[in-house]
C-alpha atoms as a PDB file:
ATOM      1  CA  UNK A   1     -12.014  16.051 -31.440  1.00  0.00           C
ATOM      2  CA  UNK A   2     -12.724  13.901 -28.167  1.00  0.00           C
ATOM      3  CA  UNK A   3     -16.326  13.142 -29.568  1.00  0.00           C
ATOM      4  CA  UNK A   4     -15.559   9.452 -30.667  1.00  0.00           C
ATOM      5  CA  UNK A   5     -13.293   8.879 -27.730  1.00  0.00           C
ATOM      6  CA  UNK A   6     -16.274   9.865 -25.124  1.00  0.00           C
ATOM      7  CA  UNK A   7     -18.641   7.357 -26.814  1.00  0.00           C
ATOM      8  CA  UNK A   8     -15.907   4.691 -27.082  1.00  0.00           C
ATOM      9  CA  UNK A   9     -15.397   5.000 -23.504  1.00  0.00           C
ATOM     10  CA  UNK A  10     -18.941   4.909 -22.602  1.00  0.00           C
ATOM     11  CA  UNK A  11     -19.115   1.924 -24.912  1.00  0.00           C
ATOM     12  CA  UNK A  12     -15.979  -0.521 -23.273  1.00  0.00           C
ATOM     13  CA  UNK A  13     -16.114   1.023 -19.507  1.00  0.00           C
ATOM     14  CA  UNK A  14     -16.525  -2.013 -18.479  1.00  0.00           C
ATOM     15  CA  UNK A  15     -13.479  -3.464 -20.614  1.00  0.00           C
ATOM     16  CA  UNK A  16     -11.366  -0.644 -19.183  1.00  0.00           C
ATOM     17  CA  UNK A  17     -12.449  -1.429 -15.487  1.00  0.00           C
ATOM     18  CA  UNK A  18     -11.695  -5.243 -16.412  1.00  0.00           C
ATOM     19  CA  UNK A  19      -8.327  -4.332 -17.480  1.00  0.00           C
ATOM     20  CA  UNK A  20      -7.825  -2.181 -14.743  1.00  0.00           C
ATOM     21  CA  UNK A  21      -8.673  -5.381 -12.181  1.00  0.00           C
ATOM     22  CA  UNK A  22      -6.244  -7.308 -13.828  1.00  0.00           C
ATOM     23  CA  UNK A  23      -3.275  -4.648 -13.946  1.00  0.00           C
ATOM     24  CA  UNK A  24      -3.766  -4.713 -10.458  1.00  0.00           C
ATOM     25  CA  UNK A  25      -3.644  -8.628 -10.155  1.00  0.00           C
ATOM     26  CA  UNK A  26      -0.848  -8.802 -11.925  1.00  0.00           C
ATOM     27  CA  UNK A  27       1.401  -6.183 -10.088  1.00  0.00           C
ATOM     28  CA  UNK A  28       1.133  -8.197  -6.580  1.00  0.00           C
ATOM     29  CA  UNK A  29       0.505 -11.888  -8.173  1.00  0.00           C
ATOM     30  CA  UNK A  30       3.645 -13.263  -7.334  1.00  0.00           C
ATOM     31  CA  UNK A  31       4.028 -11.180  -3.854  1.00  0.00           C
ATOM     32  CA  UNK A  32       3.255 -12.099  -0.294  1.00  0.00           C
ATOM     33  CA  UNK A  33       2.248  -9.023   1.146  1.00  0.00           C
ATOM     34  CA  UNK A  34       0.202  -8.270  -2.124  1.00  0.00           C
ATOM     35  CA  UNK A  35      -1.260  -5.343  -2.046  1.00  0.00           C
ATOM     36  CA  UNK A  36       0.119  -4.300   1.244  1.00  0.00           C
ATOM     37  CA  UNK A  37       3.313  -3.405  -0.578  1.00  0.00           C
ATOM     38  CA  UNK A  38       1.296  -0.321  -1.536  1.00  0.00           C
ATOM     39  CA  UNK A  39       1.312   0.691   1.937  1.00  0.00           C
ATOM     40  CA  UNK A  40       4.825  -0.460   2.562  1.00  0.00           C
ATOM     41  CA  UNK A  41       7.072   0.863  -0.513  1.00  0.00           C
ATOM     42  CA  UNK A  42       6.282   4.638   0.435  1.00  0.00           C
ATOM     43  CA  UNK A  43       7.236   4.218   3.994  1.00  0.00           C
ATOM     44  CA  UNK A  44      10.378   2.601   3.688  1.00  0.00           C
ATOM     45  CA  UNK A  45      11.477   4.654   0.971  1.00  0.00           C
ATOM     46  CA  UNK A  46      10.631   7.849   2.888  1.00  0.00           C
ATOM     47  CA  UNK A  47      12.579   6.581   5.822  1.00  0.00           C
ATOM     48  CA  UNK A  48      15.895   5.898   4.070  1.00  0.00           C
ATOM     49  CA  UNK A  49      15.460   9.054   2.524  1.00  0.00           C
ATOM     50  CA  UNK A  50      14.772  10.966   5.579  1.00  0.00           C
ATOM     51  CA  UNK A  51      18.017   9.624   7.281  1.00  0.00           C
ATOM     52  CA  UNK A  52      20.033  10.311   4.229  1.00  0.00           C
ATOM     53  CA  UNK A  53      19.134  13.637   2.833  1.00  0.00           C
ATOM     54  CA  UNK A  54      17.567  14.909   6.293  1.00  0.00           C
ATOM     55  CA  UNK A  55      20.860  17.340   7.276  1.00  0.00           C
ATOM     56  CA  UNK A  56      19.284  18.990   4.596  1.00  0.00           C
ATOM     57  CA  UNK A  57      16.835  20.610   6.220  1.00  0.00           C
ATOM     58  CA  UNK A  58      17.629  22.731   9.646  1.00  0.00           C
ATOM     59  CA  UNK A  59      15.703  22.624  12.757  1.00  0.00           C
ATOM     60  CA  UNK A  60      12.633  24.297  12.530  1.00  0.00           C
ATOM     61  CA  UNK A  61      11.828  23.299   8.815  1.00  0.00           C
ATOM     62  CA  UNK A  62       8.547  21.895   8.057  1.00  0.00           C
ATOM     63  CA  UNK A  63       8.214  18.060   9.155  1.00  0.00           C
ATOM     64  CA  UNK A  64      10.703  16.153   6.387  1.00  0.00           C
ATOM     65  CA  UNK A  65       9.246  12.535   6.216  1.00  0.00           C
ATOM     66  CA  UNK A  66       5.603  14.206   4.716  1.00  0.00           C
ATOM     67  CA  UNK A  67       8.006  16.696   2.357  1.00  0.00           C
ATOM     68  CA  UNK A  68       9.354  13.802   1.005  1.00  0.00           C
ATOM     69  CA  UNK A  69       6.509  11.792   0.985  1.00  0.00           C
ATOM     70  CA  UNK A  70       4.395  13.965  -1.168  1.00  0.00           C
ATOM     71  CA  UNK A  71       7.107  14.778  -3.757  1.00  0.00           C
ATOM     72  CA  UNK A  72       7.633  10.813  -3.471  1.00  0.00           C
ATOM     73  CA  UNK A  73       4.227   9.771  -4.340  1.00  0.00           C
ATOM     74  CA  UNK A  74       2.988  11.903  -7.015  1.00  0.00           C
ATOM     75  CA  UNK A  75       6.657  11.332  -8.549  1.00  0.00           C
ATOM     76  CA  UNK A  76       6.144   7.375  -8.399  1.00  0.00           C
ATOM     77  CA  UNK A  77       2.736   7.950  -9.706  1.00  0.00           C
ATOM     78  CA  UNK A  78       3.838   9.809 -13.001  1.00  0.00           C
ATOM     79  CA  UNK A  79       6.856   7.610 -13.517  1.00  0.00           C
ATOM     80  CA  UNK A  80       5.340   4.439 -13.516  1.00  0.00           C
ATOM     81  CA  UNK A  81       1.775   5.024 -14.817  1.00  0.00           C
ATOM     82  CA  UNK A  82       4.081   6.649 -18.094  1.00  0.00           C
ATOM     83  CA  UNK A  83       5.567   3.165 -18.568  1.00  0.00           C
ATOM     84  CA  UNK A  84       2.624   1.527 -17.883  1.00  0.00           C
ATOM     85  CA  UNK A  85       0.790   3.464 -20.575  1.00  0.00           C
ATOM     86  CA  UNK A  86       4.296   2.820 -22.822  1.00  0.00           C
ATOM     87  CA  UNK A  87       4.248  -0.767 -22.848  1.00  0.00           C
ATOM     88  CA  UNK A  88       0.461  -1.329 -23.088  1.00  0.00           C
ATOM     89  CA  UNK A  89       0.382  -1.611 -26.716  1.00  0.00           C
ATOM     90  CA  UNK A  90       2.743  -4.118 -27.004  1.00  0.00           C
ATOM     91  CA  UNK A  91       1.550  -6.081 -24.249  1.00  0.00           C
ATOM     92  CA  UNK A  92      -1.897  -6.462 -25.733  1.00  0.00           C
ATOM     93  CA  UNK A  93      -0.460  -7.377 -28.737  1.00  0.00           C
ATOM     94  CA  UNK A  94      -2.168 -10.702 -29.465  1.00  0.00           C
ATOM     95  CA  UNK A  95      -6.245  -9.075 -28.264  1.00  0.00           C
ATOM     96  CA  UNK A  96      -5.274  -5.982 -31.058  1.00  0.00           C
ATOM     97  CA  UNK A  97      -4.692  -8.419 -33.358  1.00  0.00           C
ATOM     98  CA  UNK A  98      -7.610 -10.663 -32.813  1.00  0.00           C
ATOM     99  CA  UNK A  99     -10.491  -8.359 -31.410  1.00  0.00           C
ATOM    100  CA  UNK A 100     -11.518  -4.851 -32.588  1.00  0.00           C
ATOM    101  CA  UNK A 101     -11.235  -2.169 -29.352  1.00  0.00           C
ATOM    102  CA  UNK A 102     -10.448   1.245 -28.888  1.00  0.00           C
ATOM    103  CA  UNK A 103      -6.898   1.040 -29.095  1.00  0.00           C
ATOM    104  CA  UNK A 104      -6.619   4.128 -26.415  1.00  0.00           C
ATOM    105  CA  UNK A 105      -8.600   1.775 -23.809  1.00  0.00           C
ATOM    106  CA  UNK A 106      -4.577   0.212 -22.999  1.00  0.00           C
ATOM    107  CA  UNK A 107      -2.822   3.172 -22.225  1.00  0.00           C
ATOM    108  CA  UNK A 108      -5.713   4.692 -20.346  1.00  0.00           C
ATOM    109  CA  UNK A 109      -5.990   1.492 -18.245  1.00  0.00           C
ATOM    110  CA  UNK A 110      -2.330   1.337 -17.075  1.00  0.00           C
ATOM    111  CA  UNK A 111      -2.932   4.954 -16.044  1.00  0.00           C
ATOM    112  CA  UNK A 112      -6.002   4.443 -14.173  1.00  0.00           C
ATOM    113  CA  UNK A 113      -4.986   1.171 -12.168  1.00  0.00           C
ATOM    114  CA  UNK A 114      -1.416   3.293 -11.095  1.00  0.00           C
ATOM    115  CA  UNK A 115      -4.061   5.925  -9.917  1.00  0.00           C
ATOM    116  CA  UNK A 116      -6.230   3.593  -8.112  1.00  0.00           C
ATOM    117  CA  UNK A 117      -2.988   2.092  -6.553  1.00  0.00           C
ATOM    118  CA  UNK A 118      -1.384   5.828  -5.810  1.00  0.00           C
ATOM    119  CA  UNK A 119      -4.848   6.658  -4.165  1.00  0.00           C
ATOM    120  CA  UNK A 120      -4.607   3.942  -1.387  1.00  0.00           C
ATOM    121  CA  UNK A 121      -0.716   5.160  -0.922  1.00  0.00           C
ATOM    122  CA  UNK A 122      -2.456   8.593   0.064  1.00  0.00           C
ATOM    123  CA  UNK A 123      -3.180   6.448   3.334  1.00  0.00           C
ATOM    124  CA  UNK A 124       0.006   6.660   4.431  1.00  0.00           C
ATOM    125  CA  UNK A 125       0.386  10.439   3.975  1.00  0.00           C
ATOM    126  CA  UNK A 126      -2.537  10.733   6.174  1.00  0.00           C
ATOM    127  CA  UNK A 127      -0.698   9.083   8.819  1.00  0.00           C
ATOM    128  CA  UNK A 128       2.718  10.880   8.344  1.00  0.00           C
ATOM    129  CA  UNK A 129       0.435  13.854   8.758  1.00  0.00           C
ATOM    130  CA  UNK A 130      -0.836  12.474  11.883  1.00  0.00           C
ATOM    131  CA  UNK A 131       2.614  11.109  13.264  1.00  0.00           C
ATOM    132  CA  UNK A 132       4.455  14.612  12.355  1.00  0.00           C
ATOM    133  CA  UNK A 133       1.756  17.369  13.315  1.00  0.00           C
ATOM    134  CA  UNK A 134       1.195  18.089  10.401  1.00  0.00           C
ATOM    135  CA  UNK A 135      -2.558  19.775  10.421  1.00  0.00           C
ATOM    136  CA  UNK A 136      -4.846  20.268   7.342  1.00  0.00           C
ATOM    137  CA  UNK A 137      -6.632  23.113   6.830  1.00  0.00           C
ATOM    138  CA  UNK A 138      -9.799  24.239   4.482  1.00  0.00           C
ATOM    139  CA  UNK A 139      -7.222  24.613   1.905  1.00  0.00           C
ATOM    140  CA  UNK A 140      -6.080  20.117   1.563  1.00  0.00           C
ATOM    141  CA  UNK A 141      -9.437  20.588  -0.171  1.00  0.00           C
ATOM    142  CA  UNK A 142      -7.144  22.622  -2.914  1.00  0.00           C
ATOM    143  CA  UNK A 143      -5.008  19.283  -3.405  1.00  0.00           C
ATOM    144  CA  UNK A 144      -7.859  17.977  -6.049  1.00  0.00           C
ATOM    145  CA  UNK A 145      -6.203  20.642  -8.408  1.00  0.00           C
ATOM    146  CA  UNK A 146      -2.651  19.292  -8.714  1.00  0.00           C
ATOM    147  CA  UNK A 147      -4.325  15.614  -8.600  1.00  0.00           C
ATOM    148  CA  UNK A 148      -6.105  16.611 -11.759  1.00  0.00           C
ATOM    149  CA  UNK A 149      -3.121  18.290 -13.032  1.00  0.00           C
ATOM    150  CA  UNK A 150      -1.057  15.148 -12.273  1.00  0.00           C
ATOM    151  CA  UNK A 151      -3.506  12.738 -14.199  1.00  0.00           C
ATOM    152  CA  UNK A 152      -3.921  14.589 -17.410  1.00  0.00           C
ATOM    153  CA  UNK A 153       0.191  14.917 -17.664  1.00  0.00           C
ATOM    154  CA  UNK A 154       0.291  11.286 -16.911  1.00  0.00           C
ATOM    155  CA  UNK A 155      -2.087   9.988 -19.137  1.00  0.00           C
ATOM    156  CA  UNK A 156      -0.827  12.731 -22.050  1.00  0.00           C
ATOM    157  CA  UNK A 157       2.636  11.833 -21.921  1.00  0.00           C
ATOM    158  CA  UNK A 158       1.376   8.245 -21.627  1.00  0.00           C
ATOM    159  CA  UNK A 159      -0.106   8.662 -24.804  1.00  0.00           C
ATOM    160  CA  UNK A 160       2.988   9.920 -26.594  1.00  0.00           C
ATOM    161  CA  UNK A 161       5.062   7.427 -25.073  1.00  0.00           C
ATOM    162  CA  UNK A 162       2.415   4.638 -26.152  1.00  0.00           C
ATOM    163  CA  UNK A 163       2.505   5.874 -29.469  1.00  0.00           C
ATOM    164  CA  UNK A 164       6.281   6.684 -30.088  1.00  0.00           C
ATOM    165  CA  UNK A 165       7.639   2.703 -28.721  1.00  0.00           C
ATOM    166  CA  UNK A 166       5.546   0.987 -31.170  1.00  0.00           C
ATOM    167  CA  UNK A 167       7.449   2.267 -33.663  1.00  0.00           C
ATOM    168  CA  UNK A 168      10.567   2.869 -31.231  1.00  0.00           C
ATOM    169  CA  UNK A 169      11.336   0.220 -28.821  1.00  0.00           C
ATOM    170  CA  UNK A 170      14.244   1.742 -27.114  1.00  0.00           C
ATOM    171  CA  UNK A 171      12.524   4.703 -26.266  1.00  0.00           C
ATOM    172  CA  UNK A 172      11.826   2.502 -23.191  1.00  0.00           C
ATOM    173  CA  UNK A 173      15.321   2.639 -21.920  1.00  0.00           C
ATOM    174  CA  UNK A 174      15.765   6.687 -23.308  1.00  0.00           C
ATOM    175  CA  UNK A 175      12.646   7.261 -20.586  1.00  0.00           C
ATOM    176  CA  UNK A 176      14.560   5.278 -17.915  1.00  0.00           C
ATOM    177  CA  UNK A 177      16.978   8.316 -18.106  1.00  0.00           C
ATOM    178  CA  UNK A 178      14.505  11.480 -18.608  1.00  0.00           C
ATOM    179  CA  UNK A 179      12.524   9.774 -15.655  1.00  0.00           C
ATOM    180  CA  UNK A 180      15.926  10.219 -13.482  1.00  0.00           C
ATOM    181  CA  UNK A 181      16.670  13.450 -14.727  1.00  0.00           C
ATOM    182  CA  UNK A 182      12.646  14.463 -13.772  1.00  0.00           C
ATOM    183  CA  UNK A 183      13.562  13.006 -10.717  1.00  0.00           C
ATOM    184  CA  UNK A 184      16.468  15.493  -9.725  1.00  0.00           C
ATOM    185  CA  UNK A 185      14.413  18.202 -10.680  1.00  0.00           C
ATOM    186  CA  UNK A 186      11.183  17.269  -8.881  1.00  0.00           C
ATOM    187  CA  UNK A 187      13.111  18.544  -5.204  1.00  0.00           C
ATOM    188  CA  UNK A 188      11.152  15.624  -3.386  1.00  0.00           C
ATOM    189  CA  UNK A 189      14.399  15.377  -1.089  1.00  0.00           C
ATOM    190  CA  UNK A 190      15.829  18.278  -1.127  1.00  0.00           C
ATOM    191  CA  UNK A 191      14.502  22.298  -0.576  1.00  0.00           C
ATOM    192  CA  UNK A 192      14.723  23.728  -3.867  1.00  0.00           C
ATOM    193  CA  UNK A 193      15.257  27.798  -2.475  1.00  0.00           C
ATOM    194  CA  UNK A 194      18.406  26.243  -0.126  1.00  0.00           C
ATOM    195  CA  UNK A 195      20.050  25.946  -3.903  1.00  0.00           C
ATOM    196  CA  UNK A 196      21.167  29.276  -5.014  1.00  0.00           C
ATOM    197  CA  UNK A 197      21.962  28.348  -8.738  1.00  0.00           C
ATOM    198  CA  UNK A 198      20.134  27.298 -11.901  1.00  0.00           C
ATOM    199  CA  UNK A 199      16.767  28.011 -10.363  1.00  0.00           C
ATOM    200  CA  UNK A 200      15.414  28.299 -13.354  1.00  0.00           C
ATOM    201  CA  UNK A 201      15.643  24.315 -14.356  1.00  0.00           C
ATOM    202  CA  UNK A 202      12.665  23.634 -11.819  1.00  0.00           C
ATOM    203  CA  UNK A 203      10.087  26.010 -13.285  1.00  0.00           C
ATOM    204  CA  UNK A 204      10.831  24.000 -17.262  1.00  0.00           C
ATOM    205  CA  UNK A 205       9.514  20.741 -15.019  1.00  0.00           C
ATOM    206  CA  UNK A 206       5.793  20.753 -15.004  1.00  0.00           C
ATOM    207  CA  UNK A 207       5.690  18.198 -12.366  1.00  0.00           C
ATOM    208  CA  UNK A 208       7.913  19.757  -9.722  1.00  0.00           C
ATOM    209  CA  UNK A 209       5.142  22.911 -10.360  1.00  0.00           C
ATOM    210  CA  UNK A 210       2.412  20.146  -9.759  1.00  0.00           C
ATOM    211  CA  UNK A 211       4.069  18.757  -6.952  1.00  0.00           C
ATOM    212  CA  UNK A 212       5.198  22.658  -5.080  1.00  0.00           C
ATOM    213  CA  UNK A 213       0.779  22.796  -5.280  1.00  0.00           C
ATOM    214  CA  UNK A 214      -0.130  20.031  -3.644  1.00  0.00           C
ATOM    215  CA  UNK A 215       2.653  20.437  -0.974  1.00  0.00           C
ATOM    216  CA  UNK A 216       1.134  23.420  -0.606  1.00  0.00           C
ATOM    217  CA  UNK A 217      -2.677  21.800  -0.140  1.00  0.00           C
ATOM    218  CA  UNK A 218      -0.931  19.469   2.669  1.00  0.00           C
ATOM    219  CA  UNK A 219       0.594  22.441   4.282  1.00  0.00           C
ATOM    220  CA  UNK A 220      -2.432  24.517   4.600  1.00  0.00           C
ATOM    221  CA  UNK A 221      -0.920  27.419   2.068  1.00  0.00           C
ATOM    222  CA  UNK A 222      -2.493  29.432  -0.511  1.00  0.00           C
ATOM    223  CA  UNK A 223      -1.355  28.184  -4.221  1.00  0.00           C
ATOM    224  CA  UNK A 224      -3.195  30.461  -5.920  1.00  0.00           C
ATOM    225  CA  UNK A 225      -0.873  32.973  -4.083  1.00  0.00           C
ATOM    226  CA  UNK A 226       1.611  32.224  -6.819  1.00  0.00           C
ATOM    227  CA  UNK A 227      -0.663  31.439 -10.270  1.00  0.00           C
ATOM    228  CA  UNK A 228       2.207  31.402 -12.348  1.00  0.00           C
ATOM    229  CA  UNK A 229       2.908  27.835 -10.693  1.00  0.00           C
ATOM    230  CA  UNK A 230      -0.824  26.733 -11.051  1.00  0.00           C
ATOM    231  CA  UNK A 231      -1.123  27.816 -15.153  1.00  0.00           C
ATOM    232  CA  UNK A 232       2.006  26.564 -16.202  1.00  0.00           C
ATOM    233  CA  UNK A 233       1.425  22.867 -15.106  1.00  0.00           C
ATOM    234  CA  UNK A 234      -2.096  23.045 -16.058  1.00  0.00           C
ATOM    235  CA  UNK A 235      -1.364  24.384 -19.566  1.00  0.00           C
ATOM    236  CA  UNK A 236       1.241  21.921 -19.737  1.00  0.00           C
ATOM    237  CA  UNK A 237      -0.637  18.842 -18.255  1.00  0.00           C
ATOM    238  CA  UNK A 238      -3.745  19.721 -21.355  1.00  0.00           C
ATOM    239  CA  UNK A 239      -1.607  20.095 -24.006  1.00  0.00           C
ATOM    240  CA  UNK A 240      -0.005  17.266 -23.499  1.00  0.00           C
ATOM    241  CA  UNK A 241      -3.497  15.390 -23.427  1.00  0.00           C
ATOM    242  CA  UNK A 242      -4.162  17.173 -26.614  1.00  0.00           C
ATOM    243  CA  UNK A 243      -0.946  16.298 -28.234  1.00  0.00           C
ATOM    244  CA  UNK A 244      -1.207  12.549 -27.218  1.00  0.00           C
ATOM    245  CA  UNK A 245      -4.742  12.147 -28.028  1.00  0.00           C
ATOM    246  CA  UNK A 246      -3.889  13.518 -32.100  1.00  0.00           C
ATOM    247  CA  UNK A 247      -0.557  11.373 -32.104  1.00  0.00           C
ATOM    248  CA  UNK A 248      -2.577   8.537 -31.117  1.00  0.00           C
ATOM    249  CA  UNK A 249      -5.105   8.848 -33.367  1.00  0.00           C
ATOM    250  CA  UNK A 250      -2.913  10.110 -36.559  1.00  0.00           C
ATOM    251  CA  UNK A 251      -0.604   6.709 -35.547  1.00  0.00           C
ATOM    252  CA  UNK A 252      -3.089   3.800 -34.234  1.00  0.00           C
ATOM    253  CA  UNK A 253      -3.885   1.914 -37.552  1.00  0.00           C
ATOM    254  CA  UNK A 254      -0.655   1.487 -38.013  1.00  0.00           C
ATOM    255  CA  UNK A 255       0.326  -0.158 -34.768  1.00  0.00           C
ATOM    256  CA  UNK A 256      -0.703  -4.035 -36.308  1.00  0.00           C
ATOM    257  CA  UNK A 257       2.082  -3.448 -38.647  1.00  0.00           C
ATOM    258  CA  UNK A 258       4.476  -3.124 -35.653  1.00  0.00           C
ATOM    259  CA  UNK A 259       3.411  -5.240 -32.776  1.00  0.00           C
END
């Protein structure tokens, strides 16, 4: 099933990494910090958060500025490399139209370049680690798991989302909402076990599961303790590959017709 993708992708790397450049280029163009703002954005945000959510937590809880920073990060990275991937067939329009390439080189690229932007973030988790005492352990080497977990769900639902607002423009503004609602439910200010009701709505959100691992990685805990919360993201995060991938590829020809 993935056979033609693989050779595409062997075929137009270097398109992908050229599109990935200028995704990148065109996020800090206009900004005078540039790239710095990758740096900045999660610290700020972590600090109003920590002031305003921080009676949350009682004295003695784990270090709050990292909890929030992790659930933060890996949130941010979902959210926006999904609308990346959304709007990358319409905002390649006029090359679609003119050139012949793998059409699932876009979507893939606004993934990638939010990864390569979410993986110089991680620098500033490494110092909130630092600042707040927070040690690793053998197991931060576990964190590669939910990392891989978070990229296939990204790019997957990318993929559906790419797929669904050619034909459906406002499904931009419908994901605006499910992103907030994903939000809520992802705990990244708040202790989910300090809520005594409707437990069950975070174990139906793949990404709070994804998020509880790698907490757990930057914590030194076992995840694997609890496998329920490793397969269900994981099963999740392929399917949805799997499911994107065949919408894609059942939908793409008829993307000119709609662009």
């Amino acid at each position: 099933m993935f056979k033609e993708q693989i050779e595409n992708f062997k075929r137009y790397r270097f398109l992908l990494r050229e599109l990935v450049k200028k995704g990148i280029k065109l996020k800090y163009r206009r900004s005078y910090l540039g790239i710095l703002w990758t740096l900045l954005e999660p610290v700020l945000t972590t600090c109003v958060l920590s002031l305003v959510f921080g009676k949350f937590f009682q004295k003695g809880d784990k270090s709050f500025p990292v909890y929030i920073l992790t659930g933060r990060l890996l949130y941010t990275c979902f959210s926006t490399g999904t609308k990346n991937a959304m709007k990358s067939i319409r905002q390649h329009a006029g090359m679609i139209k003119k050139v012949y390439v793998p059409k699932y080189i876009y979507p893939l690229s606004g993934v990638l370049f939010n990864f390569v932007i979410f993986s110089i973030s991680l620098i500033v988790l490494v110092g909130a680690m630092f600042v707040f005492n927070v040690k690793p352990t053998l197991w931060i080497f576990t964190a590669i798991v939910p990392l891989a977990m978070l990229f296939l769900l990204t790019f997957g639902a990318g993929m559906i989302l790419s797929t669904m607002s050619v034909f459906f423009r406002d499904l931009e503004y419908l994901w605006d909402v499910a992103l907030m609602l994903i939000m809520y439910t992802c705990a990244i200010f708040y202790v989910p076990e300090k809520i005594n009701a409707n437990q069950w709505i975070f174990k139906l959100n793949p990404l709070y599961a994804i998020i509880k691992d790698f907490r757990a990685a930057i914590y030194g805990e076992n995840m694997f303790a609890s496998p329920a919360w490793v397969i269900m993201p994981a099963a999740v995060s392929v399917l949805s590959v799997i499911v994107g991938v065949l919408m894609f590829k059942k939908h793409q020809d008829n993307f000119i017709l709609h662009i």
